[in-house]
Structures are given as C-alpha cells and as structure tokens.
C-alpha atoms as a PDB file:
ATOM      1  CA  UNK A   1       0.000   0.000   0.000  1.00  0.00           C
ATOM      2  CA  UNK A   2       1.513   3.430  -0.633  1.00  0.00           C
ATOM      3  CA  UNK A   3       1.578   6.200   1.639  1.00  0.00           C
ATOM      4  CA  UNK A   4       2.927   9.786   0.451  1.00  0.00           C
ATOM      5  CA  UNK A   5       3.258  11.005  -2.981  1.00  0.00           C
ATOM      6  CA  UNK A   6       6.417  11.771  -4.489  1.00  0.00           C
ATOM      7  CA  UNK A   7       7.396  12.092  -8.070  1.00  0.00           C
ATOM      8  CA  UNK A   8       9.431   9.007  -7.795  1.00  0.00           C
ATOM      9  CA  UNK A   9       6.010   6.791  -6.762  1.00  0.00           C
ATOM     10  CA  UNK A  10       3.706   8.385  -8.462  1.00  0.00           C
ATOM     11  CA  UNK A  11       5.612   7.151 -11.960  1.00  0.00           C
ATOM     12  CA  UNK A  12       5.492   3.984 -10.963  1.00  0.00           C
ATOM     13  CA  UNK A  13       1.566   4.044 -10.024  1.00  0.00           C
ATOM     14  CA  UNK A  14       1.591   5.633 -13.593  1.00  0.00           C
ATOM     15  CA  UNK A  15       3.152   3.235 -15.798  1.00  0.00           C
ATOM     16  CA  UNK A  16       1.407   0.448 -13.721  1.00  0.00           C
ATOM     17  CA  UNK A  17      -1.848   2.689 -14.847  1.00  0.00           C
ATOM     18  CA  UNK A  18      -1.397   3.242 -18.077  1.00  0.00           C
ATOM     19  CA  UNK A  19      -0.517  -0.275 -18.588  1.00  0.00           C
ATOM     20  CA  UNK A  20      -3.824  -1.523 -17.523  1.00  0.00           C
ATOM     21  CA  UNK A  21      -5.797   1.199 -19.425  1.00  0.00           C
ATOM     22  CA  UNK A  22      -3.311   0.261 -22.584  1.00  0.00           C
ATOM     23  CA  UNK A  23      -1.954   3.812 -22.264  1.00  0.00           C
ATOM     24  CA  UNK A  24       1.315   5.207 -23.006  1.00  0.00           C
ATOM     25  CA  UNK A  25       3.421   6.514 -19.967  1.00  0.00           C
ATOM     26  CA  UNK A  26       6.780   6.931 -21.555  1.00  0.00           C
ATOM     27  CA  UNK A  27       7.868  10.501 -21.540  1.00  0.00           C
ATOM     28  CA  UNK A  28       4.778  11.869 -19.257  1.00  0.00           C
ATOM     29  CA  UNK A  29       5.583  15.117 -16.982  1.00  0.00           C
ATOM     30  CA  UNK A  30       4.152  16.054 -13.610  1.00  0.00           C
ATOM     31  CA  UNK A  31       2.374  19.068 -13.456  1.00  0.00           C
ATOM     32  CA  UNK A  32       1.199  18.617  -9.886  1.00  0.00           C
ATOM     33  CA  UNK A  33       2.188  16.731  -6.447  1.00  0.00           C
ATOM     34  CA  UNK A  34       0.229  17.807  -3.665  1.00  0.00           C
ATOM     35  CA  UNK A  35      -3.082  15.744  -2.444  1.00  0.00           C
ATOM     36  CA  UNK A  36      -3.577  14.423  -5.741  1.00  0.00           C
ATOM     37  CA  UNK A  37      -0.502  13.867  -8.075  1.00  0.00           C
ATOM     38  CA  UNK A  38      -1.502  14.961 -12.180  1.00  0.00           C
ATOM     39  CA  UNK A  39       0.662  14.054 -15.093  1.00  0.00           C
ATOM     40  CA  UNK A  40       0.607  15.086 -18.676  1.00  0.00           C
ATOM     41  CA  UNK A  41       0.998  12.173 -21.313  1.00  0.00           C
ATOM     42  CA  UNK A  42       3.040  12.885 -24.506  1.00  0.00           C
ATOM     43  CA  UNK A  43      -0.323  12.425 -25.936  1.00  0.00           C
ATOM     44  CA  UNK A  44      -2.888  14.712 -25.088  1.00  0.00           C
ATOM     45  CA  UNK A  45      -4.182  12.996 -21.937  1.00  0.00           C
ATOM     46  CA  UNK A  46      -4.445  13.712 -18.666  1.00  0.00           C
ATOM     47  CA  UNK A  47      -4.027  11.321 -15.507  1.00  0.00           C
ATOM     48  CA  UNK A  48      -4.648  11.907 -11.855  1.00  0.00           C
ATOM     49  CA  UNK A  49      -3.399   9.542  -9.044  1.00  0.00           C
ATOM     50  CA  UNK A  50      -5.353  10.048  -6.368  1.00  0.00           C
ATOM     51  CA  UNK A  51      -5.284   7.708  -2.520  1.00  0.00           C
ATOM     52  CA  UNK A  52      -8.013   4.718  -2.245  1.00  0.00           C
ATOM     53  CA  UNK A  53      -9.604   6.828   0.206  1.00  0.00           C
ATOM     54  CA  UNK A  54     -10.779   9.024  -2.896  1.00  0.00           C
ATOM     55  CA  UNK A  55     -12.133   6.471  -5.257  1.00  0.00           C
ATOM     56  CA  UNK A  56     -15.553   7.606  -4.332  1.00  0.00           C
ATOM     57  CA  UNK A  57     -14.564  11.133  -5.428  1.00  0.00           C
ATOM     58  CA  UNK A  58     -13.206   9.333  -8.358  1.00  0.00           C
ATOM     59  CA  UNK A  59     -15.527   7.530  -9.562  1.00  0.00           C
ATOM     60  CA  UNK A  60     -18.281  10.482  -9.365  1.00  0.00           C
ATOM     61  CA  UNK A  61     -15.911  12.556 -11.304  1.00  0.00           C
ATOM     62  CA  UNK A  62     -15.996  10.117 -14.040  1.00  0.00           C
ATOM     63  CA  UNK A  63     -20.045   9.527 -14.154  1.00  0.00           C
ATOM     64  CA  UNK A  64     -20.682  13.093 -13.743  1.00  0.00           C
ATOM     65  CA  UNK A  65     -17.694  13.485 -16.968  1.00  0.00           C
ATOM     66  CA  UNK A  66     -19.941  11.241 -18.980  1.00  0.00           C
ATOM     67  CA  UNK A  67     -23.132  13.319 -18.154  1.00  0.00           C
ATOM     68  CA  UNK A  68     -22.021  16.490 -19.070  1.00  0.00           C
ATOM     69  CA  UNK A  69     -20.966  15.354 -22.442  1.00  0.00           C
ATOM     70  CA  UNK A  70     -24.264  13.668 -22.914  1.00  0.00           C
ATOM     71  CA  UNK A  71     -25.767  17.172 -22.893  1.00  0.00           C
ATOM     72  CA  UNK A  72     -23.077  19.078 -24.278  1.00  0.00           C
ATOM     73  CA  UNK A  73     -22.130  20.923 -20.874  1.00  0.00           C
ATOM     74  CA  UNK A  74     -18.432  22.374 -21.719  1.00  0.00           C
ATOM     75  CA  UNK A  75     -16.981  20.335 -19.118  1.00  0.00           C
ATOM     76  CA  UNK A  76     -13.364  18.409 -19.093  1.00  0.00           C
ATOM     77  CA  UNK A  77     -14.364  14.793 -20.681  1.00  0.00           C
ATOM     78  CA  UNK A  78     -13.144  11.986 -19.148  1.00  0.00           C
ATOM     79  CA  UNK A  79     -11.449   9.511 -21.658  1.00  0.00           C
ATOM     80  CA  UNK A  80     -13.285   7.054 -22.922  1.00  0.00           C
ATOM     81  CA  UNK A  81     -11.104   4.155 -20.982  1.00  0.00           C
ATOM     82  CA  UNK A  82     -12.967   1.333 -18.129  1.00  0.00           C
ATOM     83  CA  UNK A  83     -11.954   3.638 -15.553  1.00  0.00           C
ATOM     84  CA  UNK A  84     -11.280   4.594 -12.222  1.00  0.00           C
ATOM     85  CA  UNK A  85      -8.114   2.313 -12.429  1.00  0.00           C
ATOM     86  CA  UNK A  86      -6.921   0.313  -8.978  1.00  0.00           C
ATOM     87  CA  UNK A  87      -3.243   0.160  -8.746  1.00  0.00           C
ATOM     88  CA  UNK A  88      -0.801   0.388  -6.302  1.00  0.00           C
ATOM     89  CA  UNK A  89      -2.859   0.969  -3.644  1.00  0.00           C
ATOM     90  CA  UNK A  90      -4.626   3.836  -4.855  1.00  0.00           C
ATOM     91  CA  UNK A  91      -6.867   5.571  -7.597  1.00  0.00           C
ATOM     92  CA  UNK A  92      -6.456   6.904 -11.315  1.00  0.00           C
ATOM     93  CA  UNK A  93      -8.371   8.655 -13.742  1.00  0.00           C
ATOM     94  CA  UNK A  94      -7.437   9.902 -16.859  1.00  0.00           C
ATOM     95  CA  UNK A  95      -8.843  12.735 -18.787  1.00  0.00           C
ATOM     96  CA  UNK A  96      -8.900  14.173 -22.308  1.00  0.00           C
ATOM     97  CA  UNK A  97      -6.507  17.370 -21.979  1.00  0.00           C
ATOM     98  CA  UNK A  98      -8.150  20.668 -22.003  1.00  0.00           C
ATOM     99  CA  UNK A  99      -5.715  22.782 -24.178  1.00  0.00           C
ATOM    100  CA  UNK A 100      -2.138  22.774 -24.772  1.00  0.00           C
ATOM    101  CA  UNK A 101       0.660  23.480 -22.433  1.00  0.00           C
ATOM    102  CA  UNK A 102      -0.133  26.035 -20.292  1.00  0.00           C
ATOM    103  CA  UNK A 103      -3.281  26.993 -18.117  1.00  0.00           C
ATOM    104  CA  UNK A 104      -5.081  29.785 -19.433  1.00  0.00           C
ATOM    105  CA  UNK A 105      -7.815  30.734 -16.550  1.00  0.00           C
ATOM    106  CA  UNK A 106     -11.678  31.814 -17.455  1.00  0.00           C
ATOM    107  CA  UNK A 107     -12.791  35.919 -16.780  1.00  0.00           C
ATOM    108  CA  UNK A 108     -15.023  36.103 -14.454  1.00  0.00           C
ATOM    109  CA  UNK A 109     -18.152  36.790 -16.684  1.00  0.00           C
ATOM    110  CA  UNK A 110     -16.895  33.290 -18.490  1.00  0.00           C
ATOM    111  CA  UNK A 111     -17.431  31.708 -14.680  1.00  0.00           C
ATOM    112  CA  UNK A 112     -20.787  33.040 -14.224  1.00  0.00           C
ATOM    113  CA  UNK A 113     -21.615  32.072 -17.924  1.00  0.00           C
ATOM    114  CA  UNK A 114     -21.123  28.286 -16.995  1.00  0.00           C
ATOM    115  CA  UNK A 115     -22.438  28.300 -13.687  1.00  0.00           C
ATOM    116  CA  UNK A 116     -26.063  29.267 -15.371  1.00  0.00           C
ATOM    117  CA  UNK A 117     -26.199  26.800 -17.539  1.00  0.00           C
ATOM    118  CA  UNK A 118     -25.099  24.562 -15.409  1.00  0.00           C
ATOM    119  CA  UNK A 119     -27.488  25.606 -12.828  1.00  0.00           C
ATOM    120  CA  UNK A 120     -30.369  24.956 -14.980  1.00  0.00           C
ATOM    121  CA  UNK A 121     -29.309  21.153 -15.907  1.00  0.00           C
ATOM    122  CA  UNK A 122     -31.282  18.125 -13.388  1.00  0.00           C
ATOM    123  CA  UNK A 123     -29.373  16.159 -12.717  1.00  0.00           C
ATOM    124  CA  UNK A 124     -30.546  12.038 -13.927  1.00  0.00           C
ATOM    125  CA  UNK A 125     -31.567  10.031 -10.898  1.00  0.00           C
ATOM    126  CA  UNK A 126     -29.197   7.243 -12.061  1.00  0.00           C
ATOM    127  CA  UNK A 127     -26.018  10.002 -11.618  1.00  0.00           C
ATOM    128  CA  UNK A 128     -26.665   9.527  -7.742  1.00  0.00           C
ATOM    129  CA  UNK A 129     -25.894  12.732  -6.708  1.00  0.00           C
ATOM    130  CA  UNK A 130     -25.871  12.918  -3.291  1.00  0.00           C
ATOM    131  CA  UNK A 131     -27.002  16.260  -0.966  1.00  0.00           C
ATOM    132  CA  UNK A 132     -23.954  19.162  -0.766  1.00  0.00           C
ATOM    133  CA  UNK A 133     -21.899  18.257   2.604  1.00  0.00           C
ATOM    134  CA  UNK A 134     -19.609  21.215   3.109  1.00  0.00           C
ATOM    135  CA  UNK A 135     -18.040  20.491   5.942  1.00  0.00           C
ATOM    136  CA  UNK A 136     -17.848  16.964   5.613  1.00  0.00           C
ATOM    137  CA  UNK A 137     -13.916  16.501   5.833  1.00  0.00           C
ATOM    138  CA  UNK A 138     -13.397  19.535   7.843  1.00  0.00           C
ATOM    139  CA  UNK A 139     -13.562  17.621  10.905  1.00  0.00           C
ATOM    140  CA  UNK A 140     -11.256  14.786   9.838  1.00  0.00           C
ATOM    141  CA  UNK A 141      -8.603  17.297   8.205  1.00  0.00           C
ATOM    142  CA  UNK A 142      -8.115  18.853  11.606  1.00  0.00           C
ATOM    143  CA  UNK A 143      -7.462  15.982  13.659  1.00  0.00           C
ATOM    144  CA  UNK A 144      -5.351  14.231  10.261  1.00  0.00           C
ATOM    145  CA  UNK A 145      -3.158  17.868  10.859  1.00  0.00           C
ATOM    146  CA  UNK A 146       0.196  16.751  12.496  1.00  0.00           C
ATOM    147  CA  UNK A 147       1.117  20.257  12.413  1.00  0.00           C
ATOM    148  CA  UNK A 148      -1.779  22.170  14.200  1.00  0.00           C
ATOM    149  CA  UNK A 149      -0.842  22.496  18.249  1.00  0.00           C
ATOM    150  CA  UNK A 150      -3.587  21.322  20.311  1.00  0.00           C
ATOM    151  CA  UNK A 151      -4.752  24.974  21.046  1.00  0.00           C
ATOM    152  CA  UNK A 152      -5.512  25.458  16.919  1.00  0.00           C
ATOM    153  CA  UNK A 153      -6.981  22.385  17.129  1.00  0.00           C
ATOM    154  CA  UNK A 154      -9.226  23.078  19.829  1.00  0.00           C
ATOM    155  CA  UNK A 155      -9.953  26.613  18.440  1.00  0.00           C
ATOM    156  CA  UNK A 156     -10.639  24.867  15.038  1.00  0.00           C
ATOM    157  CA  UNK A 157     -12.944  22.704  16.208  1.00  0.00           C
ATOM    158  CA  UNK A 158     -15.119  24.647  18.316  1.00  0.00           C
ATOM    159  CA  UNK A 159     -15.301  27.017  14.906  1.00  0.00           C
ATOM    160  CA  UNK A 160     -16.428  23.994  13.055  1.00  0.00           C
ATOM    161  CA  UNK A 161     -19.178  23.558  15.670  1.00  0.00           C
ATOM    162  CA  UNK A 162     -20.419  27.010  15.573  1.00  0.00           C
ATOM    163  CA  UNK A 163     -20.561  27.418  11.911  1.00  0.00           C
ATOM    164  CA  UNK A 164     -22.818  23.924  11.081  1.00  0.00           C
ATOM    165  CA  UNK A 165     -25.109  25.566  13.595  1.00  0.00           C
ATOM    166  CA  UNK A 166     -25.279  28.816  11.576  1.00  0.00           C
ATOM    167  CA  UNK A 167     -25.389  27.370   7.798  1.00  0.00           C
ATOM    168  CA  UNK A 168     -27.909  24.943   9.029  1.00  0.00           C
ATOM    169  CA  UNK A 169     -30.336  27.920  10.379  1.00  0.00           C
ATOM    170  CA  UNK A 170     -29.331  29.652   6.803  1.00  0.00           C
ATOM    171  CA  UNK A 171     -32.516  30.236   4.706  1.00  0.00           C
ATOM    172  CA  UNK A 172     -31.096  30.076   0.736  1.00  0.00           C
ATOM    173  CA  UNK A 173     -32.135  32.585  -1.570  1.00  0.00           C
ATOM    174  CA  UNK A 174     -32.026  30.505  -5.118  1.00  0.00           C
ATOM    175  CA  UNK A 175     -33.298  27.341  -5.663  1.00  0.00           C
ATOM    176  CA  UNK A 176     -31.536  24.152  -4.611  1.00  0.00           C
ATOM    177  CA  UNK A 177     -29.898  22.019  -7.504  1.00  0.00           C
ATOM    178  CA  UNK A 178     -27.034  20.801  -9.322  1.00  0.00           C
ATOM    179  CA  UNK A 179     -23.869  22.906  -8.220  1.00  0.00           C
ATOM    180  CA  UNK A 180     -20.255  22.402  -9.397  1.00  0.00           C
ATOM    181  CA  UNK A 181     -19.174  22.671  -4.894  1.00  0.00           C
ATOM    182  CA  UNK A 182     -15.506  24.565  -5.914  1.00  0.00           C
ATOM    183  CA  UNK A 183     -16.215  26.592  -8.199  1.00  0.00           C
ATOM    184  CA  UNK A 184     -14.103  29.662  -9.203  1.00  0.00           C
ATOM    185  CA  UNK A 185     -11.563  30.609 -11.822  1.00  0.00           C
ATOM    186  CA  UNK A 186      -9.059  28.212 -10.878  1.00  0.00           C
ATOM    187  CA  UNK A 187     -11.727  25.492 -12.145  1.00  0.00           C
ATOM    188  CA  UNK A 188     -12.642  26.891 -15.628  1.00  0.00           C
ATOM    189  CA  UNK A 189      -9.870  26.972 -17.802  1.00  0.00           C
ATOM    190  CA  UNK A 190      -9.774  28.083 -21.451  1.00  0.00           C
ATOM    191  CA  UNK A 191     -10.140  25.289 -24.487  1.00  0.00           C
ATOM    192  CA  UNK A 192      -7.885  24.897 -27.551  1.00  0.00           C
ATOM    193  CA  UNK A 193     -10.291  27.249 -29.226  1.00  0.00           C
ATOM    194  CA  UNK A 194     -10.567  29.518 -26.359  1.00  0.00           C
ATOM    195  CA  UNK A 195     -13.966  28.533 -25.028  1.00  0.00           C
ATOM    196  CA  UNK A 196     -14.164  28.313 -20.924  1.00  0.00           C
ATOM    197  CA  UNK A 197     -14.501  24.583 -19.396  1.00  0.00           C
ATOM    198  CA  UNK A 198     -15.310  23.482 -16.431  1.00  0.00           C
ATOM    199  CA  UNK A 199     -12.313  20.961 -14.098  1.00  0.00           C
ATOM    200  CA  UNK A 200     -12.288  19.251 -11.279  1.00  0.00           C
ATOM    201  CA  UNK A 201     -15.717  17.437 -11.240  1.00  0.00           C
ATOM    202  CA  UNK A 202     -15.376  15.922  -7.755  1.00  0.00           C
ATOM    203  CA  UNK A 203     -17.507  17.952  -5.434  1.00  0.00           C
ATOM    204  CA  UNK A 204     -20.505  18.035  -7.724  1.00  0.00           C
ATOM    205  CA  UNK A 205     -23.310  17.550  -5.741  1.00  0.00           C
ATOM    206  CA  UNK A 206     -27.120  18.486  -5.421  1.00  0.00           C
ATOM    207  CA  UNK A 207     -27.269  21.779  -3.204  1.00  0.00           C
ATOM    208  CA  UNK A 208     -27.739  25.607  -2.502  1.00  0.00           C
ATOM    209  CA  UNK A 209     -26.253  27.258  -5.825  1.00  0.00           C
ATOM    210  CA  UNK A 210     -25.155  30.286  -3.543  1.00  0.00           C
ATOM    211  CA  UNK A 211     -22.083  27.836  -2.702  1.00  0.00           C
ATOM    212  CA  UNK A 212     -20.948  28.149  -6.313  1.00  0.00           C
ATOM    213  CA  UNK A 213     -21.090  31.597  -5.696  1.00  0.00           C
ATOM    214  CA  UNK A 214     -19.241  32.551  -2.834  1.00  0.00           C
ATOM    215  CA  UNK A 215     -15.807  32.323  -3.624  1.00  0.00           C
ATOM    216  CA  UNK A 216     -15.949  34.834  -6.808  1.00  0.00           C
ATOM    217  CA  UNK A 217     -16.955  36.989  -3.753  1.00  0.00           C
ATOM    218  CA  UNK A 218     -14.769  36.476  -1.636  1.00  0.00           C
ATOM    219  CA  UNK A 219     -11.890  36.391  -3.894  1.00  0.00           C
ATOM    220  CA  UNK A 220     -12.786  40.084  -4.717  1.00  0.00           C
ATOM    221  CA  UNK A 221     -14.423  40.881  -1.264  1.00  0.00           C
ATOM    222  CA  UNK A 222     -12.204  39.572   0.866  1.00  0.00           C
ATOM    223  CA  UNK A 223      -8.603  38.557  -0.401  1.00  0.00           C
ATOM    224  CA  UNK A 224      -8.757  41.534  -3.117  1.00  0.00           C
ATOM    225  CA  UNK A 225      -8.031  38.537  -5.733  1.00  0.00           C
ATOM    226  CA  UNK A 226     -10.502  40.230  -8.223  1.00  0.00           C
ATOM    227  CA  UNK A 227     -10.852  43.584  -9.020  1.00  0.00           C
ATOM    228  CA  UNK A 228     -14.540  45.359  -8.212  1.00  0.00           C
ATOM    229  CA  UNK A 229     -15.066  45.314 -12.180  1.00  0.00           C
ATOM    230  CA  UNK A 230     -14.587  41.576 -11.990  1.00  0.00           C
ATOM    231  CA  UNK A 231     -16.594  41.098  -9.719  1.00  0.00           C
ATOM    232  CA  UNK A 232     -19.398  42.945 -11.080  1.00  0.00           C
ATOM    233  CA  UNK A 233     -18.978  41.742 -14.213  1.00  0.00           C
ATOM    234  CA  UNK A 234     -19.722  38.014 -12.531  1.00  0.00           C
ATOM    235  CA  UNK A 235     -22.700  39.377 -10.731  1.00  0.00           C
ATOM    236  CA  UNK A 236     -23.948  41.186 -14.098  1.00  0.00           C
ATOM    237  CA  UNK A 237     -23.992  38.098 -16.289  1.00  0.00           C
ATOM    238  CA  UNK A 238     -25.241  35.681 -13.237  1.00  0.00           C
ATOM    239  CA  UNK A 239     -27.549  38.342 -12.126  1.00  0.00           C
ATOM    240  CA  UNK A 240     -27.548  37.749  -8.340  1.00  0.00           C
ATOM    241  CA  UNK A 241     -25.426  39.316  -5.725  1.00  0.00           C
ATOM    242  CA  UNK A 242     -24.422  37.182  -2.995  1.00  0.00           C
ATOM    243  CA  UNK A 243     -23.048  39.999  -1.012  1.00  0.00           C
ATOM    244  CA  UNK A 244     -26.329  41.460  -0.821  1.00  0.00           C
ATOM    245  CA  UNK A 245     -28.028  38.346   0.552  1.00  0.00           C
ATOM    246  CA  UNK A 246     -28.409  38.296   4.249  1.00  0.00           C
ATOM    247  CA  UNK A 247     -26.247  34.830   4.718  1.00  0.00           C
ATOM    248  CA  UNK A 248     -23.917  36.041   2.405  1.00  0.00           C
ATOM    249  CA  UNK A 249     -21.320  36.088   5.856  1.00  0.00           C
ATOM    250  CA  UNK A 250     -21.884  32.414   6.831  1.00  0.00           C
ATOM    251  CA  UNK A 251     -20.691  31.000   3.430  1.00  0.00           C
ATOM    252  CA  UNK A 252     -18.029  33.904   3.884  1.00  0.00           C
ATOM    253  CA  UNK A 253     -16.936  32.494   6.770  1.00  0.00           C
ATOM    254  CA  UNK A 254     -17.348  28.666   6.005  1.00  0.00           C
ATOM    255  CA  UNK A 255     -15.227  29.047   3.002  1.00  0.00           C
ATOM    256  CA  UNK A 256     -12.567  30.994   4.364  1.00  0.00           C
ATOM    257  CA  UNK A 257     -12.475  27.951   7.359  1.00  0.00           C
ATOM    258  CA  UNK A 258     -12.564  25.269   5.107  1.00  0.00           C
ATOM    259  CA  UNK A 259      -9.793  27.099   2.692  1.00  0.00           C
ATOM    260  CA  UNK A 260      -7.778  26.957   6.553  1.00  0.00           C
ATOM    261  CA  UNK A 261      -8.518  23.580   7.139  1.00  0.00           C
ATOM    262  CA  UNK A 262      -7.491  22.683   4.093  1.00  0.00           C
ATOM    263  CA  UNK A 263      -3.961  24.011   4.105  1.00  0.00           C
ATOM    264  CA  UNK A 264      -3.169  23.142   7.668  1.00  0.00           C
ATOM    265  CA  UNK A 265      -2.950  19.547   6.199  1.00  0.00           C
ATOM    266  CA  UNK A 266       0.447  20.700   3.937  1.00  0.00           C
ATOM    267  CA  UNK A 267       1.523  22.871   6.785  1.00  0.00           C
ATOM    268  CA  UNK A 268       4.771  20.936   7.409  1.00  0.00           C
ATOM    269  CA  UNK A 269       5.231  20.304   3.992  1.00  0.00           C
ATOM    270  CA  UNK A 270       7.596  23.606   3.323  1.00  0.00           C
ATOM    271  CA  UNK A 271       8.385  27.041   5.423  1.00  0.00           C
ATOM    272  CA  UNK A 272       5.922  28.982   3.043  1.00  0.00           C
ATOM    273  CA  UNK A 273       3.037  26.856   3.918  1.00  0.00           C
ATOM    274  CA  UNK A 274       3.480  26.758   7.128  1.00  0.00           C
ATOM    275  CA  UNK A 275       4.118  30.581   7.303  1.00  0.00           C
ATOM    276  CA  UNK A 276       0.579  30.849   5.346  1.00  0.00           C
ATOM    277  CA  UNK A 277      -1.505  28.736   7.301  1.00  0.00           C
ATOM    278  CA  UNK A 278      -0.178  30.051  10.385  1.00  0.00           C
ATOM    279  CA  UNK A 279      -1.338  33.276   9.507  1.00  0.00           C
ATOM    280  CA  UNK A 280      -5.004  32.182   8.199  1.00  0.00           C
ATOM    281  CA  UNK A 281      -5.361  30.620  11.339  1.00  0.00           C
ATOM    282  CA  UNK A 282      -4.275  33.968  13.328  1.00  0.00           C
ATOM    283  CA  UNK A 283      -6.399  35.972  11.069  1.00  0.00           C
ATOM    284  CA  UNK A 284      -9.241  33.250  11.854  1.00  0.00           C
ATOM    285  CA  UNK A 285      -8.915  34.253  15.987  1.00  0.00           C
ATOM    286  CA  UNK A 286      -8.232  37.840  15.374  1.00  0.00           C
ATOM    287  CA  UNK A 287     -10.690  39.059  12.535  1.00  0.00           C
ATOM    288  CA  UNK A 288      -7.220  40.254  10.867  1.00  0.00           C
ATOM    289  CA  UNK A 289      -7.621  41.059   7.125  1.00  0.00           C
ATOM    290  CA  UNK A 290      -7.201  38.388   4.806  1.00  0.00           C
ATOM    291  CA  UNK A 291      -5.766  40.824   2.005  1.00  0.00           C
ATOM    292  CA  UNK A 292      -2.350  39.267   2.670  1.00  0.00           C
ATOM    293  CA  UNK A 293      -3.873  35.714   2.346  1.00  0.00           C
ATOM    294  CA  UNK A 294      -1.263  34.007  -0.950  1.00  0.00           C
ATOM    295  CA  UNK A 295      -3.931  31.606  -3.132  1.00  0.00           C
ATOM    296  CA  UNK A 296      -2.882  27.910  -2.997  1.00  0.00           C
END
C-alpha cells in the first residue's frame, strides 16, 4: 500500500496505470504533487493519481464526466477508458486534456456564464448525486493535521461547531440544484479554441447554488483577488449578488475555514506553507484582514 506522494512513486503508479488502461506513460511530466498527483501524457491525456480513500470522489468525477458530455455541458471529458483504475494501492483517472501546455484561466463573466447553464441542468436520478456536505472533511482534516498544536486544534474545532449551527439555520435565496461545490476561476480553464470549461468534477453535488457563488466573492471581497469590475462583471452576467443576501457572511466564513482547514494539512510540507496557514489561522482568531492571504 503506498503512503505519500512523491514524483518518484507516483511514476510507478503511472506506468502500472497506463498499462492496464493500454496507455502510453513513456515521456509523461508532472504538473502537480500535492493531495492528488496529475501528469501530462506525450499524448494529449491527462491522468490523476489520487489515494483509495478518494475512489468515491473518483468515480463520481468520471459519471458526472460522462453526463455532461451527454448534454453538451463544456466540461473536461473523461477519456473514454474502463476507468477509475486500482493500482498500487490507490486511484487513477485519466482525462482528455483541455488545451495545450499552459493553463489559461476563465474571466469572471466566463465563470458566471457556466455556472447558469449549469445551474439549470437536473441532474438524472441514475447520476446519484448525493445532498452538498460542506463540511464533511473539515472535521477529519483537523485531527489528520500533524502540524496544528492542540490549542488550533481546539480553536478549530469549536469554529467547526459554531458554523454547522449557523449554515444549518441559513434560509437560501435561489433554488436548490445541481452545483459544481468549488467553483471559481481556478476550475474553468480556457479550451484549444478559447472557449471556458469546467475541471475538477469531484464535489458536484445536489445543493444551494449560492455555494458556487461565494468564492468569486470572496476572492474580490475579501482577499482583493478580483478587481470590483470583476466582480461585477460576474454578478452582471449571473444576475444575483451574494453579497447582498443576508447569509452572504456564513458562506463567507465557512469558506474561508474550510480554505484553513485545508492548508493546515500541507503545513509541514515547506516554510511557506506553514508561514501561510499560520497566519489564516491567526487571522481566523483575530478578525485580521485576509488581504495578505497568498492563493494555494
């Protein structure tokens, strides 16, 4: 069973992979080691190693993949391989690359252009999608943190308490449905011919579409990561304002704890992290500004 990812183990989980889908791993390059590893094929494929605890992540990617191209949703596709794969102890996908080398991130009118039409899509019965569960690992990230002293932890977890207790008493403004559960520029990148498309399928769920929402807000809000004509050119094609909604500062607040939660996992992993998640968490205690918050 493996435990860690490094670029050295991930290549092997990769040949042993691509083997089994009849793939090609020779000359592949990582573009990314962190919670999941991703590699880039010398073909224009895409695979992502992810641990066995994620195959149900995994495997929803890859059904909800197959949906979206049903109805013609501009969404990654996931190639058309028997797949998740089982080797080595853990979990791979592979995916039909999204452009050429280089990421080239969605405007923020090109996010709130996918997010309606994906917000009016119902989901099929047969897709399973289960109810939205924000804070779902939240719990188990904080006690997985090595890092964290038992003060944070304590802190962290009496946070967690408080905010269930508010988003539960949280009356939604838009109708409940299909939502993308991280979406923001990050996750729509720009096609071979331009066009925006949505990554990172695995926190699709059924749920309040404000969540989609929030962190375009926050990222201009907030961290100043968008400028105010970003942000209103978001809010002018989706035509709502989450700011102006009256629980517009739970989800504030429940992203911004589940963004700290998040990173206090790679804490020890190099002096910047730790640096950064030691100030989120001080920032968390103090109601410091988060302008000074680096995106991971």
């Amino acid at each position: 069973m493996r435990t860690g990812f490094t670029i050295e183990n991930t290549a092997v989980t990769l040949r042993l992979a691509c083997d089994a889908a009849e793939l090609d791993a020779e000359n592949a390059r990582v573009m990314r080691l962190g919670s999941n590893a991703v590699y880039r094929l010398a073909a224009p494929i895409v695979a992502r190693i992810a641990p066995q605890a994620g195959v149900r992540e995994a495997r929803k990617a890859v059904a909800v993949a197959r949906w979206l191209a049903a109805v013609d949703y501009p969404a990654v596709r996931a190639l058309d391989v028997e797949q998740p794969v089982f080797v080595d102890g853990r979990v791979v996908t592979f995916w039909e690359a999204v452009s050429n080398d280089g990421d080239s991130y969605a405007s923020t009118s090109e996010v709130a252009d996918v997010l309606i039409k994906l917000h009016a899509l119902e989901a099929p019965a047969e897709l399973g999608l289960g109810p939205a569960q924000p804070f779902d690992r939240a719990d188990a990230r904080i006690e997985a943190s090595t890092w964290l002293s038992q003060d944070d932890r304590a802190f962290l977890h009496a946070m967690l308490a408080d905010l269930q207790n508010r988003y539960a008493d949280l009356s939604f403004a838009l109708p409940p449905g299909v939502i993308h559960g991280d979406a923001n520029v990050g996750n729509v990148l720009h096609d071979w011919q331009g066009k925006p498309v949505v990554i990172d399928l695995d926190s699709f769920a059924l749920g309040p579409r404000e969540w989609d929402l929030i962190q375009t807000a926050i990222f201009y809000d907030r961290f100043g990561w968008h400028t105010r004509e970003e942000y209103e050119a978001f809010v002018n094609v989706y035509g709502f304002d989450i700011m102006k909604w009256a629980g517009y500062p739970v989800l504030r607040d429940a992203r911004e704890f589940l963004m700290v939660t998040w990173l206090s996992q790679k804490a020890d992993e190099s002096e910047r992290t730790e640096a950064e998640a030691t100030k989120r968490i001080s920032a968390l205690r103090t109601g410091a500004s988060r302008r000074d918050w680096s995106p991971y």
